[in-house]
C-alpha atoms as a PDB file:
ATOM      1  CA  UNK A   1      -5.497  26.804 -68.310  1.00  0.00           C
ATOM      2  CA  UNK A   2      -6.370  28.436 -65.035  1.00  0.00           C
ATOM      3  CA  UNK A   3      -6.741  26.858 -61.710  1.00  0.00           C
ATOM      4  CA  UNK A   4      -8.963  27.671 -58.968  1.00  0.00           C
ATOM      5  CA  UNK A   5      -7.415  28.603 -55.819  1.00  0.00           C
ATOM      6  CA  UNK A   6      -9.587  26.492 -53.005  1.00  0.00           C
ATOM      7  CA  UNK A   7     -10.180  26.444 -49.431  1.00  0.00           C
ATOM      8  CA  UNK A   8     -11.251  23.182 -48.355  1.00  0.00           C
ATOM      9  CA  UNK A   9     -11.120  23.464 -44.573  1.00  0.00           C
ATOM     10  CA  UNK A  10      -8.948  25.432 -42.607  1.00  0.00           C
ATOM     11  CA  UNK A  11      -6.196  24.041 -43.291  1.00  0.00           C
ATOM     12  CA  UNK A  12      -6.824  22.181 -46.371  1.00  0.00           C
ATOM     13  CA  UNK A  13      -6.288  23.520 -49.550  1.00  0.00           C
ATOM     14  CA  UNK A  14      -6.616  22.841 -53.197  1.00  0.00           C
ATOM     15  CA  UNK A  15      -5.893  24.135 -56.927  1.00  0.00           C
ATOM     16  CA  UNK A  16      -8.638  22.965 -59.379  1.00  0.00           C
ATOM     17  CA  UNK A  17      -9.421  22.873 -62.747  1.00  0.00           C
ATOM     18  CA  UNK A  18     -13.427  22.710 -63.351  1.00  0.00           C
ATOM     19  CA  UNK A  19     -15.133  22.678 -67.028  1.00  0.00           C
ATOM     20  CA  UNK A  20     -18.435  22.535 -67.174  1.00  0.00           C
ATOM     21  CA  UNK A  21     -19.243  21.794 -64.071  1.00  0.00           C
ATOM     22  CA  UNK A  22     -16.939  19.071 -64.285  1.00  0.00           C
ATOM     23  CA  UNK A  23     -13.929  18.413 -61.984  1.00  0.00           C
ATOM     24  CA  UNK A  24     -10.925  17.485 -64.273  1.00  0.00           C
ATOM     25  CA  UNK A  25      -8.152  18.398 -62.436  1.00  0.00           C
ATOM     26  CA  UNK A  26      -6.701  18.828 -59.068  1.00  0.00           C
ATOM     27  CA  UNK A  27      -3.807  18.863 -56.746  1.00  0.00           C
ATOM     28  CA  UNK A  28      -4.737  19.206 -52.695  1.00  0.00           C
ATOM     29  CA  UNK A  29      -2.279  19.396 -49.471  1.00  0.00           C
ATOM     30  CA  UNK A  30      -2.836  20.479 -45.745  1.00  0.00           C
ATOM     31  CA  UNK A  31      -1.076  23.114 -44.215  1.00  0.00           C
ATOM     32  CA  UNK A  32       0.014  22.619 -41.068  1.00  0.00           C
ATOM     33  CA  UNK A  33       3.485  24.515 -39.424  1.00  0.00           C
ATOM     34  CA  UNK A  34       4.632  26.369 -42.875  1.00  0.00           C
ATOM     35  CA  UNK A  35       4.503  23.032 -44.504  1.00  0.00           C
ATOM     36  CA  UNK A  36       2.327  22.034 -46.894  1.00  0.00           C
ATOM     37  CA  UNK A  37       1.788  18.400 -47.148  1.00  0.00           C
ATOM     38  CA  UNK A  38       0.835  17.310 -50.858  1.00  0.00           C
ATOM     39  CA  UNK A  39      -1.542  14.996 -50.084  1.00  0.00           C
ATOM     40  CA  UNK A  40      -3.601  14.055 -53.584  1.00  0.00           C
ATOM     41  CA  UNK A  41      -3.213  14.964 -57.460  1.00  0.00           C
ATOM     42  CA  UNK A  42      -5.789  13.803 -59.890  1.00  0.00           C
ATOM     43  CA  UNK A  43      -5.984  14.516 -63.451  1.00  0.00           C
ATOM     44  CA  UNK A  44      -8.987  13.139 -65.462  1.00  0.00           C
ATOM     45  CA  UNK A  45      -8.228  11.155 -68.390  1.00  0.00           C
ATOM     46  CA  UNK A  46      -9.280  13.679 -70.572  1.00  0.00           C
ATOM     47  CA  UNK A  47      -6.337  15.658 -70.236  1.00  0.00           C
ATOM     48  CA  UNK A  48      -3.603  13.496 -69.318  1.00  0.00           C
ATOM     49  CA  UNK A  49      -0.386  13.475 -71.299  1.00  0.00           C
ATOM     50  CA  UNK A  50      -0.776  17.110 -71.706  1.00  0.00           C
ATOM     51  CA  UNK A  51       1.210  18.199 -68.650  1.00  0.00           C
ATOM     52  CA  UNK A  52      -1.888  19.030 -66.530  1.00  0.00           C
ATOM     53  CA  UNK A  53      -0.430  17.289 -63.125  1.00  0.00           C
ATOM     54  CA  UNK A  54       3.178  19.346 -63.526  1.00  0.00           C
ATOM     55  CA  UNK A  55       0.912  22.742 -64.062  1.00  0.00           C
ATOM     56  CA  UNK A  56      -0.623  22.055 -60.859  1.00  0.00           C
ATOM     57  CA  UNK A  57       2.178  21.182 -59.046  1.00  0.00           C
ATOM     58  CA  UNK A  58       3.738  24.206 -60.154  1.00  0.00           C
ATOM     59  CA  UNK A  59       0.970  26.172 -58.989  1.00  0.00           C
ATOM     60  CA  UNK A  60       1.292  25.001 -55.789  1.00  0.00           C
ATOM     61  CA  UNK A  61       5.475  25.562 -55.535  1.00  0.00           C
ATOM     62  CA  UNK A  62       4.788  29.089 -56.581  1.00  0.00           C
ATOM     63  CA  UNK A  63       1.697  29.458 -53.901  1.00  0.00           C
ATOM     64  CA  UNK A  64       4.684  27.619 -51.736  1.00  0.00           C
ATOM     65  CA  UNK A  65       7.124  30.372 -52.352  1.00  0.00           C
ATOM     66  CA  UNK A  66       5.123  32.842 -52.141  1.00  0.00           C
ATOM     67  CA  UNK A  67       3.963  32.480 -48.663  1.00  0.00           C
ATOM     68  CA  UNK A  68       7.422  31.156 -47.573  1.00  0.00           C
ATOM     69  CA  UNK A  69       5.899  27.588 -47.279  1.00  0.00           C
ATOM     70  CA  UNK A  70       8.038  24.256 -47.590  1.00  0.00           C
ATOM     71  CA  UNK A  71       5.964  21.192 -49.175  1.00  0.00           C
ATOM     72  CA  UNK A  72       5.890  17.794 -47.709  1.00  0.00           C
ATOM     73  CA  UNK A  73       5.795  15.488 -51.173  1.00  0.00           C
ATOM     74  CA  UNK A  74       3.248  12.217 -49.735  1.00  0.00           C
ATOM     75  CA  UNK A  75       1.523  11.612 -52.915  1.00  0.00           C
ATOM     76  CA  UNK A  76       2.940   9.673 -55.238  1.00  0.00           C
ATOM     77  CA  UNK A  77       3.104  12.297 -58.352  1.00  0.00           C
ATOM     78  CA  UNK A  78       4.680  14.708 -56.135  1.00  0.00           C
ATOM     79  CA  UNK A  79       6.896  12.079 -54.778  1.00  0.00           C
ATOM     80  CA  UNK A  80       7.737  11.184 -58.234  1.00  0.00           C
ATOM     81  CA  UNK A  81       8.406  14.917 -59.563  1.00  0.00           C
ATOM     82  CA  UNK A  82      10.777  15.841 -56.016  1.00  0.00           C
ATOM     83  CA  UNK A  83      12.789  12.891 -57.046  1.00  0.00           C
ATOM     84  CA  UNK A  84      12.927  13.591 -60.953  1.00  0.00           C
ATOM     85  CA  UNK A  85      14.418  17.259 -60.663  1.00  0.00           C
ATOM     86  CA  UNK A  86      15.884  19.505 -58.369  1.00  0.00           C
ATOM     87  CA  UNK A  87      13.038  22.741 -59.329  1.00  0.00           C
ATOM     88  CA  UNK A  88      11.863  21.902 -55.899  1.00  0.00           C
ATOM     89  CA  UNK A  89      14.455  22.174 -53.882  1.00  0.00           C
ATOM     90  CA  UNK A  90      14.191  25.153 -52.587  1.00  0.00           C
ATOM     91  CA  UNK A  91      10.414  24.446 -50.750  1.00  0.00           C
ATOM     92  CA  UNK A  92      11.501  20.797 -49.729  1.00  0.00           C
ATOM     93  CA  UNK A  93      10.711  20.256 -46.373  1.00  0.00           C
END
């Protein structure tokens, strides 16, 4: 599965996951200071339970890393997934 790398503003940013046209996945955060703040996640029903929310946020810790960015968890998945292992601890803001 391969997300789309998207610039929604200047400083809002996105990984997606289209098919067909459709929008079935995608995780979104501003960036403001070096620190992205994980704003949204959606997956579409058609693919949850299949790990599609955990591939995005993972997406976006690498994207993190890779650009020496720390992430702000404010949505509730990423919230959820800070507080449920300690992968992210090195890009915790």
């Amino acid at each position: 599965m391969d997300f789309k790398f998207a610039e929604k503003s200047p400083n809002h940013f996105a990984y997606e996951y289209e098919q067909d046209g459709e929008k079935l996945a995608i995780i979104e955060w501003n960036l403001r200071n070096g620190i992205m703040d994980m704003t949204h996640t959606y997956v579409s029903d058609t693919l949850r339970g299949q790990g599609v929310a955990k591939k995005l946020l993972d997406q976006a810790a690498d994207y993190a890393r890779e650009n020496h960015y720390k992430m702000n968890p404010l949505c509730s998945y990423v919230v959820a997934s800070f507080e449920k292992s300690n992968a992210y601890d090195d890009i915790k803001a």
